[in-house]
Protein backbone atom coordinates (compact mmCIF):
# COMPACT_ATOMS: atom_id res chain seq x y z
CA UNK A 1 97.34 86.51 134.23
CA UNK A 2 95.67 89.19 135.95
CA UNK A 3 97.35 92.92 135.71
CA UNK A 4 97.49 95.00 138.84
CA UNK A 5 95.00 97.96 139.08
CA UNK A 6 98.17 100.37 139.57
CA UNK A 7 100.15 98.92 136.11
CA UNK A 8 96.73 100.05 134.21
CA UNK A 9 96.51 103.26 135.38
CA UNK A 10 100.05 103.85 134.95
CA UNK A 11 99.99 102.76 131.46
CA UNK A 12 96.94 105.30 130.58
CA UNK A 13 98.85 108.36 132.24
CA UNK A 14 102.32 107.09 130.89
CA UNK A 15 100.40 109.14 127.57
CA UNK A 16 100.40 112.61 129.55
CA UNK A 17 103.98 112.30 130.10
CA UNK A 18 104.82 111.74 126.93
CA UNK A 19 102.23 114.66 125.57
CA UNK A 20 104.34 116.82 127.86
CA UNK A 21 107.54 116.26 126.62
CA UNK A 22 105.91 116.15 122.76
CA UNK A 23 104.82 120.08 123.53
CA UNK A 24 107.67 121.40 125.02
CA UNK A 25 106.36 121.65 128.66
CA UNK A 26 108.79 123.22 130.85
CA UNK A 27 109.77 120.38 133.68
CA UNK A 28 108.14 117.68 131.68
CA UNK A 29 111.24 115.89 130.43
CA UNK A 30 112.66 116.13 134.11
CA UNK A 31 109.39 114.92 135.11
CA UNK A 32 109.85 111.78 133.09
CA UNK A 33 113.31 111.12 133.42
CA UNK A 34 111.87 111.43 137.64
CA UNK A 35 109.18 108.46 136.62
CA UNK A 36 111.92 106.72 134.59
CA UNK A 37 114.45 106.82 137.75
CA UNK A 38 112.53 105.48 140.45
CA UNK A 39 112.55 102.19 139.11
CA UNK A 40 110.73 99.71 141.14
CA UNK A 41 111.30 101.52 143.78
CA UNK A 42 108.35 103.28 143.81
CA UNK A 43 104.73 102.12 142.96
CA UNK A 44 103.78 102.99 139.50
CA UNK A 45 101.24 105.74 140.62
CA UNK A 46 103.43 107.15 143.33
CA UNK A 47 106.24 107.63 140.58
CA UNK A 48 103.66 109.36 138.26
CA UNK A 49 103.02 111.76 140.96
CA UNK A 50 106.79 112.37 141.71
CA UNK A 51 106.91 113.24 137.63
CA UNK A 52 103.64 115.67 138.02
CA UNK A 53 101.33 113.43 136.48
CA UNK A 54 98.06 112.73 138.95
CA UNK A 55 96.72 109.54 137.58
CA UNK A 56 93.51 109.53 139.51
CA UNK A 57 92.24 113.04 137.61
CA UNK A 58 90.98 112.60 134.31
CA UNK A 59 93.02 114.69 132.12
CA UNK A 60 95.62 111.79 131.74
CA UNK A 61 92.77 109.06 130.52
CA UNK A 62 91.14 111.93 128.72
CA UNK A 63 94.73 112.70 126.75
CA UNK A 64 94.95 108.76 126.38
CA UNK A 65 91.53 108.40 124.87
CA UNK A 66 92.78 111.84 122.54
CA UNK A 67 95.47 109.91 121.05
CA UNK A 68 93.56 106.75 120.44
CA UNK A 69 91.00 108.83 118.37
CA UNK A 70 93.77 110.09 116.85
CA UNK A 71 95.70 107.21 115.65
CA UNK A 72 91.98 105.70 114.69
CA UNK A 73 92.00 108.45 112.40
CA UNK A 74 95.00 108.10 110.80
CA UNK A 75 94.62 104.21 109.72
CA UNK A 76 90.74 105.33 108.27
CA UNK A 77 92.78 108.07 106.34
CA UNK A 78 94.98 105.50 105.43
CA UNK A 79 92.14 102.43 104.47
């Protein structure tokens, strides 16, 4: 099974939205309710956009790669 190009990247930035609402951004629970919303009726990096998220910078892989390290971290402190 092969996974479209768009459902990758909009896995990896799916982490910045989440970071956003974690922090208590202003707009970033509207943002993601805005991803949540469109559905299928938007393609997954267009509906990123719409929430504020802009897949194709690095910040969102960057904050993805953060919280791997960070969960990688936790189950070492935990072996």
């Amino acid at each position: 099974m092969t996974v479209p190009r768009d459902s990758v990247a909009a896995d990896r930035t799916t982490h910045a939205l989440a970071r956003g609402v974690l922090d208590g951004d202003d707009g970033a629970a509207a943002g993601t309710w805005s991803f949540l919303a469109a559905g299928d009726s938007l393609y997954p990096l267009d509906a990123l956009r719409g929430a504020g998220v802009y897949p194709r910078s690095p910040e969102p892989v960057e904050q993805t790669f953060a919280t791997l390290a960070s969960l990688v971290d936790r189950i070492e402190a935990l072996i």
